[in-house]
N, C-alpha and C. Protein backbone atom coordinates (compact mmCIF):
# COMPACT_ATOMS: atom_id res chain seq x y z
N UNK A 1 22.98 13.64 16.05
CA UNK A 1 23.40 13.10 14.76
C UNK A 1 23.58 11.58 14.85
N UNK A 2 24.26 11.00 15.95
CA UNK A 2 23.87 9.39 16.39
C UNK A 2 22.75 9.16 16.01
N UNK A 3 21.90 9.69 16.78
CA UNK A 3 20.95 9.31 16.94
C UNK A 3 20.13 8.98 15.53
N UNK A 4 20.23 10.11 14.70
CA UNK A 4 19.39 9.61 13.31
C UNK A 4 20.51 8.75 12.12
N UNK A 5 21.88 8.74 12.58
CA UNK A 5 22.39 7.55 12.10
C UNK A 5 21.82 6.46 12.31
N UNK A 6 21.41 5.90 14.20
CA UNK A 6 21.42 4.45 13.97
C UNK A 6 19.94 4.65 13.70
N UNK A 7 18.86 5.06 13.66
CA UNK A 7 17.93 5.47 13.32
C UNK A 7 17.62 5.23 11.87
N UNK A 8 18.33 5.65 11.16
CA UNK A 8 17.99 5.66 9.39
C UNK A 8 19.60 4.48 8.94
N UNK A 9 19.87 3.47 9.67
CA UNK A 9 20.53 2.23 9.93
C UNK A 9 19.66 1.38 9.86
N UNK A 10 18.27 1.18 10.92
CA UNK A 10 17.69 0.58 11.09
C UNK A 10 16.82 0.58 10.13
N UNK A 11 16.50 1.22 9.35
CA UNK A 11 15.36 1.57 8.46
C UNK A 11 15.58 0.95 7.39
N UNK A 12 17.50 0.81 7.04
CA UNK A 12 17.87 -0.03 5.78
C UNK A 12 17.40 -1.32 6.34
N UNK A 13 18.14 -1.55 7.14
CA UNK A 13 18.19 -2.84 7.98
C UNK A 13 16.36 -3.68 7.34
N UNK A 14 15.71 -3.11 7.82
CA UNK A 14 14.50 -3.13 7.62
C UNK A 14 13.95 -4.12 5.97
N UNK A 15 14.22 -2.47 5.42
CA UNK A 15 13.80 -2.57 4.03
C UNK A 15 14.71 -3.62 2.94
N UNK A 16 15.76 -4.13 4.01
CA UNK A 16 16.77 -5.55 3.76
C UNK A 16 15.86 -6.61 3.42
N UNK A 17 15.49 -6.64 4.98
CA UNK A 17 14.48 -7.27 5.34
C UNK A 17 13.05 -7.63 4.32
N UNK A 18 12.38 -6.83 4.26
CA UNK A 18 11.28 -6.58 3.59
C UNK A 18 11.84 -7.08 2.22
N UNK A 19 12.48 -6.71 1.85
CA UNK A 19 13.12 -6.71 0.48
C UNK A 19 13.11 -8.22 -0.05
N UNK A 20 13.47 -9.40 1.46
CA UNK A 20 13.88 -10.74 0.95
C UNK A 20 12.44 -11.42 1.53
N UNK A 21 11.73 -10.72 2.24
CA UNK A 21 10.47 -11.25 2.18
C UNK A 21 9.22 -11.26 1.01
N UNK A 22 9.73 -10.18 0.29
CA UNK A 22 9.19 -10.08 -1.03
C UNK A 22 8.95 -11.03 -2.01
N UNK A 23 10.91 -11.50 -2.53
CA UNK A 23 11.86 -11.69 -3.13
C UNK A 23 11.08 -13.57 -2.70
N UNK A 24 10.66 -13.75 -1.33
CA UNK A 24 10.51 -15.32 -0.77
C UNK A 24 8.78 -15.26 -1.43
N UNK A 25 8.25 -14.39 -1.63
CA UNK A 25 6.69 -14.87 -1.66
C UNK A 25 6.62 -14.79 -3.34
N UNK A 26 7.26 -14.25 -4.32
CA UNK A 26 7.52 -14.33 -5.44
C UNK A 26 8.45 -15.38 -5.99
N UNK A 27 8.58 -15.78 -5.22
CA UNK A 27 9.62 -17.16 -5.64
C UNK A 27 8.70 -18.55 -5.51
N UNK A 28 7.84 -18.45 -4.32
CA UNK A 28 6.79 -19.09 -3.93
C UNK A 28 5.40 -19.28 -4.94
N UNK A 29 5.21 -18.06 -5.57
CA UNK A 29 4.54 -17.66 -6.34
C UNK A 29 4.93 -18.42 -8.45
N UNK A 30 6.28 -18.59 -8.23
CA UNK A 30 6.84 -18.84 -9.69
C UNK A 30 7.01 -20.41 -9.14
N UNK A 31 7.24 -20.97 -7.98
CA UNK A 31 7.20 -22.63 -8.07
C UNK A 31 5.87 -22.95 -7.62
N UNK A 32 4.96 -22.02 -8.15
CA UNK A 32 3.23 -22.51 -7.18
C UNK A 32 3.28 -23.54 -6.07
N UNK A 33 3.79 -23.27 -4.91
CA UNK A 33 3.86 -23.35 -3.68
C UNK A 33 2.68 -22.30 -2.50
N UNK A 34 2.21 -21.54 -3.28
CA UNK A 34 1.87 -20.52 -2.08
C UNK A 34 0.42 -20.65 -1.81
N UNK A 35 0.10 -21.52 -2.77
CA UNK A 35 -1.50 -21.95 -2.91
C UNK A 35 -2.36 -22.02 -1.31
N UNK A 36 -1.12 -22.76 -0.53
CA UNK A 36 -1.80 -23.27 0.60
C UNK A 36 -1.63 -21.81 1.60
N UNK A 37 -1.00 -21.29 1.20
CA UNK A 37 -1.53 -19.47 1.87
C UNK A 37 -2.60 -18.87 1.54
N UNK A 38 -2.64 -19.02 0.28
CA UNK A 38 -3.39 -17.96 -0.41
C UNK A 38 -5.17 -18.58 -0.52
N UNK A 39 -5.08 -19.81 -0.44
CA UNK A 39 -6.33 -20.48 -0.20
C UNK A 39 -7.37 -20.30 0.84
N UNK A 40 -6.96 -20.74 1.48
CA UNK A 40 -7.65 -20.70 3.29
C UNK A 40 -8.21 -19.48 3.49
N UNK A 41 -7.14 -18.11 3.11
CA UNK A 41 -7.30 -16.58 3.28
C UNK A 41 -8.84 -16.41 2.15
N UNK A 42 -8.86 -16.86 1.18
CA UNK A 42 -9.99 -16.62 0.25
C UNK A 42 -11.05 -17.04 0.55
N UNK A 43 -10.90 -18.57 0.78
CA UNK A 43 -12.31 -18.80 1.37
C UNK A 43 -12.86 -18.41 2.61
N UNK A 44 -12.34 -18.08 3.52
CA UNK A 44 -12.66 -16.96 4.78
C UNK A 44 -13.17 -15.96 4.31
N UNK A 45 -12.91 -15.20 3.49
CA UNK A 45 -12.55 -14.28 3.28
C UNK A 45 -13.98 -13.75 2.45
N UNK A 46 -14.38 -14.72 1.54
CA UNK A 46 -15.35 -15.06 0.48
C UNK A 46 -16.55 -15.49 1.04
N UNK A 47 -16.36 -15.80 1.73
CA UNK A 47 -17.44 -17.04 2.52
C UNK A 47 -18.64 -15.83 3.46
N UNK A 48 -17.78 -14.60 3.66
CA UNK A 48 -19.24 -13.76 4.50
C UNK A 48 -19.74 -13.25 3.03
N UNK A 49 -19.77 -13.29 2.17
CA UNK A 49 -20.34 -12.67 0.46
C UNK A 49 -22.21 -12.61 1.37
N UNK A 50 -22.37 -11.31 1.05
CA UNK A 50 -23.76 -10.87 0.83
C UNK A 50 -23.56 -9.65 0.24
N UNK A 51 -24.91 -9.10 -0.12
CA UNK A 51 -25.24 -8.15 -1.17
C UNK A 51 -24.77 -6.76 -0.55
N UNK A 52 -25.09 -6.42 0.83
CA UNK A 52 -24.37 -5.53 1.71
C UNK A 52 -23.29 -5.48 1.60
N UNK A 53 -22.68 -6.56 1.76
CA UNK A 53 -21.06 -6.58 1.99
C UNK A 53 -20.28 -5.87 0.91
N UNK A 54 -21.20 -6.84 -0.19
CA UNK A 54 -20.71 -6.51 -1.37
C UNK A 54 -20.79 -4.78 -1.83
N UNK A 55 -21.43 -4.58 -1.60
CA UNK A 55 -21.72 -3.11 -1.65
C UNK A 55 -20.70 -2.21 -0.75
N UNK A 56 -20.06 -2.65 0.46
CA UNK A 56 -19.37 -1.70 0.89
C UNK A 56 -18.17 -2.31 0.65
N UNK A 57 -17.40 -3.47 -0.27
CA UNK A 57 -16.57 -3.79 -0.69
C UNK A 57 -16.21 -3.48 -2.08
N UNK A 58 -17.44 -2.86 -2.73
CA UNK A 58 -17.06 -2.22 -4.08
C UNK A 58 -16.73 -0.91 -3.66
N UNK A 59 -17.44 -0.07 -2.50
CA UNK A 59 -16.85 1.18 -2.79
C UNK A 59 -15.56 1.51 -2.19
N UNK A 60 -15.11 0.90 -1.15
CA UNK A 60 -13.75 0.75 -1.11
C UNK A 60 -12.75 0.57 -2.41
N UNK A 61 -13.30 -0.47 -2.86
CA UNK A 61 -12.16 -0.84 -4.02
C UNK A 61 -12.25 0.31 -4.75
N UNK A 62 -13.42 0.83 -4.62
CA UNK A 62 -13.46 2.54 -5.55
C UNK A 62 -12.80 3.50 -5.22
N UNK A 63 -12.25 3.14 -3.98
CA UNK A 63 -11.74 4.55 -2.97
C UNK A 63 -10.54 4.37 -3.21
N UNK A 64 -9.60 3.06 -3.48
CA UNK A 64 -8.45 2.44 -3.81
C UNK A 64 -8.65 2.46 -5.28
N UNK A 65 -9.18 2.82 -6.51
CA UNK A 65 -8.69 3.08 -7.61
C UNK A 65 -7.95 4.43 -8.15
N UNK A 66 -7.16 4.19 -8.86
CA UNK A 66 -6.14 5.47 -9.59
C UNK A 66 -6.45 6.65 -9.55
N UNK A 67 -8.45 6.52 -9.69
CA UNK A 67 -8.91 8.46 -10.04
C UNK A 67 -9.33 8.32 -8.99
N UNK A 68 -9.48 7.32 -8.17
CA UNK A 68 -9.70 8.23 -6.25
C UNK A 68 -8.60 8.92 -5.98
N UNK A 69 -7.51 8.35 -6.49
CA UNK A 69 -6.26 8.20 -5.19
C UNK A 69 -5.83 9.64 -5.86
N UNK A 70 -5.45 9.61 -7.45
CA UNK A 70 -5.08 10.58 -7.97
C UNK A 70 -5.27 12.04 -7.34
N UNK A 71 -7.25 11.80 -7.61
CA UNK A 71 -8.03 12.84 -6.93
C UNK A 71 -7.48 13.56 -5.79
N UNK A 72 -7.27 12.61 -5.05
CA UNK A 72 -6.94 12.81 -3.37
C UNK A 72 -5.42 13.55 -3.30
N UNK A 73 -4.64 12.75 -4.62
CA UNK A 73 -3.31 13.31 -4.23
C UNK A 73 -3.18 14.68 -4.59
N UNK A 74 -4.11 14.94 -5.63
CA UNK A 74 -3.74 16.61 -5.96
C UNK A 74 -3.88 17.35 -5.16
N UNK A 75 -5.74 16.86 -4.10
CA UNK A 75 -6.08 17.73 -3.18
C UNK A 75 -5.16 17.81 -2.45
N UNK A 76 -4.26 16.83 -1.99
CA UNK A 76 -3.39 16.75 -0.87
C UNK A 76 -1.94 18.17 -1.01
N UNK A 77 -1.47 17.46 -2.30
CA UNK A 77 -0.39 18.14 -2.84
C UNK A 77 -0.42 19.76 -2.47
N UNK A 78 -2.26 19.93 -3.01
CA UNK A 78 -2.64 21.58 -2.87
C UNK A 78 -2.55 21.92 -1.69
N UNK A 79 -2.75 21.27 -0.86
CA UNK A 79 -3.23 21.38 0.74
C UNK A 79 -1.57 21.89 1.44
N UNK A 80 -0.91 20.98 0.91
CA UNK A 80 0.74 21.21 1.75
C UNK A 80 1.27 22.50 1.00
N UNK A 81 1.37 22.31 -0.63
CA UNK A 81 1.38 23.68 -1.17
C UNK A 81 1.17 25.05 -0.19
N UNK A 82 -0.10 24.98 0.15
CA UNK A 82 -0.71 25.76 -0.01
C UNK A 82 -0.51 26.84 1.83
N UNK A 83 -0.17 25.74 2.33
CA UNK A 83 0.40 25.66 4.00
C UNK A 83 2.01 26.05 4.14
N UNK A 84 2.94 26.03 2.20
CA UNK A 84 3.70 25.98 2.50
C UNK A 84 4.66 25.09 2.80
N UNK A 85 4.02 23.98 3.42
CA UNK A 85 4.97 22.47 3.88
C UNK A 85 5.50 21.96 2.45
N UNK A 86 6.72 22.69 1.36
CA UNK A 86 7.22 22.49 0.39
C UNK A 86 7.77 21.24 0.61
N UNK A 87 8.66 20.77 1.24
CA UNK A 87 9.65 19.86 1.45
C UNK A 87 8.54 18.39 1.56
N UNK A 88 7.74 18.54 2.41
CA UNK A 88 7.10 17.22 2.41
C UNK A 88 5.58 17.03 1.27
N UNK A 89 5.60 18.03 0.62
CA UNK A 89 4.64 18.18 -0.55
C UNK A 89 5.87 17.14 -1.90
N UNK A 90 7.36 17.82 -1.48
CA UNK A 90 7.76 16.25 -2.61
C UNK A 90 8.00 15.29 -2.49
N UNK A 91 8.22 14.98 -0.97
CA UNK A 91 8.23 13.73 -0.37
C UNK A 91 6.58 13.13 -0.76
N UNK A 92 5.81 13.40 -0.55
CA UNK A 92 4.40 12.93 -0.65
C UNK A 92 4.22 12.44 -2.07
N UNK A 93 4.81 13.38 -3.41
CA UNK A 93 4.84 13.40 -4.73
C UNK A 93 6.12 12.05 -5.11
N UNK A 94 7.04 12.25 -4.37
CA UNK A 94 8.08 11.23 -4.86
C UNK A 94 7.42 9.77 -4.23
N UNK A 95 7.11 9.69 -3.09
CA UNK A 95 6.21 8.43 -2.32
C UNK A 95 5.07 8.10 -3.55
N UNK A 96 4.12 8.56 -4.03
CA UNK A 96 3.34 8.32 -4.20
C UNK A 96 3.35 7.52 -6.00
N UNK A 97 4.41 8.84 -6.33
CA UNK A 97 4.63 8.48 -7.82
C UNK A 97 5.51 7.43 -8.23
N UNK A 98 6.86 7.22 -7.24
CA UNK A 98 7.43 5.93 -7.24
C UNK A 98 6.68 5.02 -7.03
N UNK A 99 5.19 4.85 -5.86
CA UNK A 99 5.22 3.35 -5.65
C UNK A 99 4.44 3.24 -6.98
N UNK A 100 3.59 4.03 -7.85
CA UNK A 100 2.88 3.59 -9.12
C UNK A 100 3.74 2.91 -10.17
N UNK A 101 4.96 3.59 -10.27
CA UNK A 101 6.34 3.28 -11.42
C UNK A 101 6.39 1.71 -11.04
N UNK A 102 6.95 1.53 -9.01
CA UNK A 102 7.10 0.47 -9.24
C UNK A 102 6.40 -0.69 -9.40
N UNK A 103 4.85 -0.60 -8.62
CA UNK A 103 4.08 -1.52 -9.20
C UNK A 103 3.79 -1.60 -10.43
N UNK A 104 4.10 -0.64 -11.77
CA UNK A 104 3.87 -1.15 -13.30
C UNK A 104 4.80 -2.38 -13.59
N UNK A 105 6.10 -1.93 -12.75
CA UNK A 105 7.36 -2.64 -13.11
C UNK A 105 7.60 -3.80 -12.98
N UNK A 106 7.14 -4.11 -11.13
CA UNK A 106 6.68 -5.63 -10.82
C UNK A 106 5.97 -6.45 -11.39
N UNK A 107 4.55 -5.54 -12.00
CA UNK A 107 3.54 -6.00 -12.55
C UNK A 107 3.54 -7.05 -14.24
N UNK A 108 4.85 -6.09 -14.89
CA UNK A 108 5.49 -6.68 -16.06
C UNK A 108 6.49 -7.85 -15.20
N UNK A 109 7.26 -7.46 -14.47
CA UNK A 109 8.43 -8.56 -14.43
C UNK A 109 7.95 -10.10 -14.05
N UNK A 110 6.22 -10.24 -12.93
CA UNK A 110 6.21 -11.58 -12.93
C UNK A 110 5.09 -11.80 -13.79
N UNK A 111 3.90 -11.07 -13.79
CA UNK A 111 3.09 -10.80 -15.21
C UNK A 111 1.74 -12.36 -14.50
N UNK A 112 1.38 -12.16 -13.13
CA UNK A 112 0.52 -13.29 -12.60
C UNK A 112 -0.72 -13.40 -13.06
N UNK A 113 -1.11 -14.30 -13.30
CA UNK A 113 -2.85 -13.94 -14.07
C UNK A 113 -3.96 -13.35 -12.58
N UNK A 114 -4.40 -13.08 -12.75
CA UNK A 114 -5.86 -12.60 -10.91
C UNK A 114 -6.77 -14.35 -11.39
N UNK A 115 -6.95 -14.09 -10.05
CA UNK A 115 -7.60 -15.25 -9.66
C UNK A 115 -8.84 -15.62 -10.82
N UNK A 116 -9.29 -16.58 -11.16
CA UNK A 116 -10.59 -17.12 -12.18
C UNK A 116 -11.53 -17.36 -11.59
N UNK A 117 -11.92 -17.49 -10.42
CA UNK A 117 -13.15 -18.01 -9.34
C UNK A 117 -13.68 -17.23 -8.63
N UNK A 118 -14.87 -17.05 -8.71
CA UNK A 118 -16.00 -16.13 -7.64
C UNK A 118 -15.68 -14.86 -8.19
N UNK A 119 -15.29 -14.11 -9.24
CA UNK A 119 -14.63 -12.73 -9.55
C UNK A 119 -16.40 -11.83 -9.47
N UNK A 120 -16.48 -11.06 -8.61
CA UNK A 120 -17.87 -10.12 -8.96
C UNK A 120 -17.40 -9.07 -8.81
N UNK A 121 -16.56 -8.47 -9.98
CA UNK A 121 -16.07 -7.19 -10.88
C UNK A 121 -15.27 -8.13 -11.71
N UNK A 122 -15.51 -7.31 -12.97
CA UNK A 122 -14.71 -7.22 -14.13
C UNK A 122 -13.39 -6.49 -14.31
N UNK A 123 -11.98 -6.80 -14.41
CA UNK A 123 -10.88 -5.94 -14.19
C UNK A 123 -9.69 -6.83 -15.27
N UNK A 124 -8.96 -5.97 -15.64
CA UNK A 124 -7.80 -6.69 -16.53
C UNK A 124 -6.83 -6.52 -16.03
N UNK A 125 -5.35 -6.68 -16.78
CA UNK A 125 -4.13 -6.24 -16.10
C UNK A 125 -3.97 -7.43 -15.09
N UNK A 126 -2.49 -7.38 -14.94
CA UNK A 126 -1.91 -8.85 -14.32
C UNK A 126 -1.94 -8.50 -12.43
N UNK A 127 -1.82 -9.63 -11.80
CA UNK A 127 -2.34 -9.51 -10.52
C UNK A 127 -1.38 -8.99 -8.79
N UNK A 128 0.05 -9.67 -9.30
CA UNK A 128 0.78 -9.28 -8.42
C UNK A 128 2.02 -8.09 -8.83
N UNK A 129 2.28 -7.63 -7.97
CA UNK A 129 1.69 -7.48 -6.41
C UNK A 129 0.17 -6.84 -7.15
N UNK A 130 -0.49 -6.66 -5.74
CA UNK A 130 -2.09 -5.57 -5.69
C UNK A 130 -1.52 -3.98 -5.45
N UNK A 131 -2.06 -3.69 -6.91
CA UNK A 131 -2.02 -2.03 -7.11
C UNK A 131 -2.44 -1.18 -6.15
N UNK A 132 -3.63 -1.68 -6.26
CA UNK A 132 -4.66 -1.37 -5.25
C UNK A 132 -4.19 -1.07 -3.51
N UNK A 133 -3.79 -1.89 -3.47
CA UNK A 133 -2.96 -2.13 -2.36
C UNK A 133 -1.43 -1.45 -2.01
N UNK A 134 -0.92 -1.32 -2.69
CA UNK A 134 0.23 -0.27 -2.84
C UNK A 134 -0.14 1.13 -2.67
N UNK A 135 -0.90 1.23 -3.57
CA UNK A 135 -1.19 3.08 -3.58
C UNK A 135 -2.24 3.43 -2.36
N UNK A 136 -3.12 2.57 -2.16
CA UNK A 136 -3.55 2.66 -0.50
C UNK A 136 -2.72 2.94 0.43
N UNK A 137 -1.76 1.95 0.60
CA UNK A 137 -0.28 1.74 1.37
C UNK A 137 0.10 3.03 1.33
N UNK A 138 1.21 3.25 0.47
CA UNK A 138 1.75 4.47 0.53
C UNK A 138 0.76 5.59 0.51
N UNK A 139 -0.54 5.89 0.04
CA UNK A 139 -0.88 7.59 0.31
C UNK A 139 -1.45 7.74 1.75
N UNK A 140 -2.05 6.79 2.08
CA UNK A 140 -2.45 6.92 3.53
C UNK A 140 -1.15 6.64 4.91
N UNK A 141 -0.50 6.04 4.01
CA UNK A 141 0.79 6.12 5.33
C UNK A 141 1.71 6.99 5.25
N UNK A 142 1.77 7.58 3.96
CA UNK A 142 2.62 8.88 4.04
C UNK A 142 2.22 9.94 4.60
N UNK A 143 0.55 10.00 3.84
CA UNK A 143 -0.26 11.10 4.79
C UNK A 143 -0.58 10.83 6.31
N UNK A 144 -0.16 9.70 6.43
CA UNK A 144 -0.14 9.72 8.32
C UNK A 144 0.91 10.73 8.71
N UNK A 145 2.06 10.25 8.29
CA UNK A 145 3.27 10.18 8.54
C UNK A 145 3.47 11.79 8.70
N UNK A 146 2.95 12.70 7.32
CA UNK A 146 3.14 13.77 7.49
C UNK A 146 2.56 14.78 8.08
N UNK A 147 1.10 14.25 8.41
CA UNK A 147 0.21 14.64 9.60
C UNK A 147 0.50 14.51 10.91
N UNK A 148 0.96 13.40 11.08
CA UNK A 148 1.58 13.01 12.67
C UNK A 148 2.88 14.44 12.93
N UNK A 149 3.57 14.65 11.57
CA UNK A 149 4.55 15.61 12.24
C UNK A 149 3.79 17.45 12.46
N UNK A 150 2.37 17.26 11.81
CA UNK A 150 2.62 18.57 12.23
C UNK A 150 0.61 18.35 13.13
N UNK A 151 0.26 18.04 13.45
CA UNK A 151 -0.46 17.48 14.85
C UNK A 151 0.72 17.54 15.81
N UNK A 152 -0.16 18.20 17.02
CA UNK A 152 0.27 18.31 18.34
C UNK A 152 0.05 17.51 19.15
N UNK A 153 -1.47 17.01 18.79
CA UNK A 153 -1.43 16.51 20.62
C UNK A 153 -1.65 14.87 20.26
N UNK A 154 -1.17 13.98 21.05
CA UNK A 154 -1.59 12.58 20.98
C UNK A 154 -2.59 11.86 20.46
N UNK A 155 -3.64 12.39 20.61
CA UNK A 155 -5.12 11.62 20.66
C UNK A 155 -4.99 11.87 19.44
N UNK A 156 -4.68 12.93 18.26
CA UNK A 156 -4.88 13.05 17.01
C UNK A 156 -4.30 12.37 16.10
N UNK A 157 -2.92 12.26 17.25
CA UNK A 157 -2.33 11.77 16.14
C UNK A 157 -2.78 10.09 15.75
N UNK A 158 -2.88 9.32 17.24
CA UNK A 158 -3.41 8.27 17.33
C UNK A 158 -4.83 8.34 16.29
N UNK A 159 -5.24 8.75 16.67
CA UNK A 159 -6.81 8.73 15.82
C UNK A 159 -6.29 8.84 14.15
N UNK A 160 -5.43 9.99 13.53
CA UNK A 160 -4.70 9.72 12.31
C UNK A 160 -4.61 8.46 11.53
N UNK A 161 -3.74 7.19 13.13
CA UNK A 161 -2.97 6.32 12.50
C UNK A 161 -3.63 5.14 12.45
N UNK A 162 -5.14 5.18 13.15
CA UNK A 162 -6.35 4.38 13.06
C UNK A 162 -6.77 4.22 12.23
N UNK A 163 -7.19 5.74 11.58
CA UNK A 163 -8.06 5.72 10.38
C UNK A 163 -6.93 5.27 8.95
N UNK A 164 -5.82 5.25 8.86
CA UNK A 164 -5.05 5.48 7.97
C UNK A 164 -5.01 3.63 8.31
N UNK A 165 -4.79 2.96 8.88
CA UNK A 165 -4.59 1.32 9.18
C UNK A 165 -6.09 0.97 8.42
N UNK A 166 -7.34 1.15 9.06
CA UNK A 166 -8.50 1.23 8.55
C UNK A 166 -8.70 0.95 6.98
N UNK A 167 -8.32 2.26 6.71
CA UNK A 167 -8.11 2.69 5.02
C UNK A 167 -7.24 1.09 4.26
N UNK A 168 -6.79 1.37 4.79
CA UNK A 168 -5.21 0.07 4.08
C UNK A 168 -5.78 -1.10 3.65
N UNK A 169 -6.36 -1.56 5.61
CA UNK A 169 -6.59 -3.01 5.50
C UNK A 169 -8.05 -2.96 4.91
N UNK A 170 -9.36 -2.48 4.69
CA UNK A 170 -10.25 -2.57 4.05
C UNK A 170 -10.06 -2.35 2.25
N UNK A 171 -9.25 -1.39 2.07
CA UNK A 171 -9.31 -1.33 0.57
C UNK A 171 -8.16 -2.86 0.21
N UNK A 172 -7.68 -3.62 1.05
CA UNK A 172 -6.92 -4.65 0.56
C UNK A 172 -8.01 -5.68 0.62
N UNK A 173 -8.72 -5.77 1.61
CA UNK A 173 -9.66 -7.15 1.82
C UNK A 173 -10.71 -7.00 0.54
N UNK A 174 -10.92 -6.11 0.07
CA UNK A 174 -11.89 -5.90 -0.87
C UNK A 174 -11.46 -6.01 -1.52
N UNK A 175 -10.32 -6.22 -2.46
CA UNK A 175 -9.60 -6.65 -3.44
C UNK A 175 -9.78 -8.75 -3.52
N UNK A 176 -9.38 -9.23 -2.33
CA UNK A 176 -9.44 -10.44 -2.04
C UNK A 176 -11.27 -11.11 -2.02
N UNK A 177 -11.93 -10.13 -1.50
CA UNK A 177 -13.49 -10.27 -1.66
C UNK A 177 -14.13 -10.43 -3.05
N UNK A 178 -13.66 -9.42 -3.21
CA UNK A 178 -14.52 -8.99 -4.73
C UNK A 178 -13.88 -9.90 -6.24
N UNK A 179 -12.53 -10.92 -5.60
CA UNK A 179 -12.24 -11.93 -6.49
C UNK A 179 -11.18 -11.49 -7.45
N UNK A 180 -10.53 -10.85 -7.65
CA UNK A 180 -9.36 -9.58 -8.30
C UNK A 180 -8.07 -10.22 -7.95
N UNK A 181 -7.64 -10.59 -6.56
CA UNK A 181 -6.50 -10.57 -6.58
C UNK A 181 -6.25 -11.96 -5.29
N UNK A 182 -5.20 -12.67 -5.49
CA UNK A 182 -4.95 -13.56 -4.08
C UNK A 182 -4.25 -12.46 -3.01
N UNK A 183 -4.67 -13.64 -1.65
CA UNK A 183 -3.78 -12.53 -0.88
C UNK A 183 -2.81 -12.44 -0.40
N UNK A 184 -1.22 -13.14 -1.42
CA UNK A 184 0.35 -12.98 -1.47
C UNK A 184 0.28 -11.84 -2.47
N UNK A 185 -0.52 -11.19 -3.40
CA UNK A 185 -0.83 -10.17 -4.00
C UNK A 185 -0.91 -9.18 -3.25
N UNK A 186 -1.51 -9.23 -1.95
CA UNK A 186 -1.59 -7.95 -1.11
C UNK A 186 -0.29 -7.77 -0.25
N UNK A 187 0.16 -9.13 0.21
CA UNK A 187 1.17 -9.28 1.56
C UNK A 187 2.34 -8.86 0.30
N UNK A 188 2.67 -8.77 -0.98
CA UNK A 188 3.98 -8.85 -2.02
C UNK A 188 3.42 -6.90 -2.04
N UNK A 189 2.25 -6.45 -2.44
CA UNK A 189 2.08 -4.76 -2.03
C UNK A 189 2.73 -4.10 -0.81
N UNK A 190 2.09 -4.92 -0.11
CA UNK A 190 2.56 -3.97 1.54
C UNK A 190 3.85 -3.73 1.60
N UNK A 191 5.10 -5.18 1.30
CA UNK A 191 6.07 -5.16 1.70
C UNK A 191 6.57 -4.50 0.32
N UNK A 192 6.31 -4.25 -1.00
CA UNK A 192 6.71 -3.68 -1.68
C UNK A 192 6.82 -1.87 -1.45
N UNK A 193 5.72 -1.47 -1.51
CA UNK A 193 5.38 0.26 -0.67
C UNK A 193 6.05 -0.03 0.19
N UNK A 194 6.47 -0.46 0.83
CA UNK A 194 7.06 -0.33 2.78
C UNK A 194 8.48 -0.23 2.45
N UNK A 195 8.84 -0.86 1.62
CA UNK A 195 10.05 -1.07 0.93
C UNK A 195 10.57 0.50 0.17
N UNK A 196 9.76 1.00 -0.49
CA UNK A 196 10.33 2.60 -1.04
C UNK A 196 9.76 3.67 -0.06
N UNK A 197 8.65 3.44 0.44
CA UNK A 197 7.77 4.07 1.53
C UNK A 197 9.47 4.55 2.70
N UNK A 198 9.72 3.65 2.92
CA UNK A 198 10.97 3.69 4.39
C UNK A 198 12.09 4.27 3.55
N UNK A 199 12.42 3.91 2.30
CA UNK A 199 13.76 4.77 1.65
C UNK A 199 13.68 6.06 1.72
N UNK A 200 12.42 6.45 0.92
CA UNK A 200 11.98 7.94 0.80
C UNK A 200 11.96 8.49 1.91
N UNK A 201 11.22 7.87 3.05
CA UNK A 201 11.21 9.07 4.40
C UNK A 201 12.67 9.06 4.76
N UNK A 202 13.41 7.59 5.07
CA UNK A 202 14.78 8.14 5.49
C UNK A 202 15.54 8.95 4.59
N UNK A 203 15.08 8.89 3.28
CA UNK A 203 16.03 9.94 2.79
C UNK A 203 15.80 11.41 3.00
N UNK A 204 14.15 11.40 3.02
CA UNK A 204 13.56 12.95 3.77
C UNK A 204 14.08 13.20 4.87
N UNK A 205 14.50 12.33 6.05
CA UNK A 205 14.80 12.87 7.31
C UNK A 205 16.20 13.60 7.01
N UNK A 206 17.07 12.57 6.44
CA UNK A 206 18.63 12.63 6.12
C UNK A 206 18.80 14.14 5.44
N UNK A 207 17.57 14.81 4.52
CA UNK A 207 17.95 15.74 3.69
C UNK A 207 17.70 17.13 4.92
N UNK A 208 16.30 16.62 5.30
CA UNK A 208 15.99 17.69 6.41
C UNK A 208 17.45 18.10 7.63
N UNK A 209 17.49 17.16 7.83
CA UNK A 209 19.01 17.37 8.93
C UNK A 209 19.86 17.97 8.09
């Protein structure tokens, strides 16, 4: 019982953390200061543009839209259903459906325009944090998370948490590629999901005990 005290201690501790790193790149963001971050990252970033690229940077961003993810979550939902794993079928549902609530919420409160330069897709709706990037975040790290607990042996699980890092950081760079979003838009996602992502599981562990 220590043990998952200082355990789910640390996790606030954390999401403290995360919380004022957010709170610093949105503040950065409202005195346009962050330019000289968000610059450098784009043109790197922009600068390998070919027709290939481009092509496996749209279907990512496809794999990271609402009716992928949706798609995926029902299959998922059915899958734990269906195994039985009730308890982490609403953890997966509360993870997934909070981080959408809260990126609408963020999305109204600073209301950022997406970048005007090099854009090759058409997209509306305001820019920070990256949606895209959130719901990547949380479904693939929850579904690590809840795979890792019921995988046995090492190598799987490792291999899990590869492909699930994989997933994240490509459907975010393709957001920054394809001209949609800067990338304090992605770094204000991560730490946003990571931020309810860590509440929800510690509160899953806390309920499970």
């Amino acid at each position: 019982m220590r043990e998952l005290s200082l355990r789910l201690l640390s996790v606030w501790i954390i999401c403290i953390l995360f919380t004022g790193f957010f709170a610093y790149i949105a503040r950065s963001i409202h005195l346009q200061t962050i330019s000289s971050f968000d610059e450098p990252i784009i043109d790197f970033v922009q600068s390998a543009e070919s027709p290939g690229l481009t092509s496996i940077m749209k279907l990512f961003t496809t794999i990271g839209s609402t009716t992928s993810v949706t798609l995926l979550a029902i299959l998922t939902l059915g899958v734990l259903l269906w195994k039985k794993h009730r308890a982490q079928a609403v953890l997966f549902g509360i993870a997934l459906a909070g981080t959408g609530i809260l990126n609408q919420v963020l999305k109204f409160i600073f209301k950022r325009e997406r970048p005007d330069f090099n854009r090759l897709i058409d997209i509306g709706g305001y820019s920070f944090p990256s949606g895209h990037t959130m719901m990547a975040f949380s479904f693939y790290t929850i579904l690590a998370y809840i795979l890792w607990r019921n995988l046995k042996t090492t190598g799987s699980r490792i291999a899990i948490t590869i492909l699930a890092v994989i997933m994240i950081a490509m459907i975010a760079v393709s957001r920054i590629y394809l001209g949609v979003h800067f990338p304090s838009d992605i770094v204000g996602g991560v730490l946003a999901s990571s931020v309810w992502l860590f509440a929800s599981i510690a509160l899953y562990q806390r309920l499970q005990r």
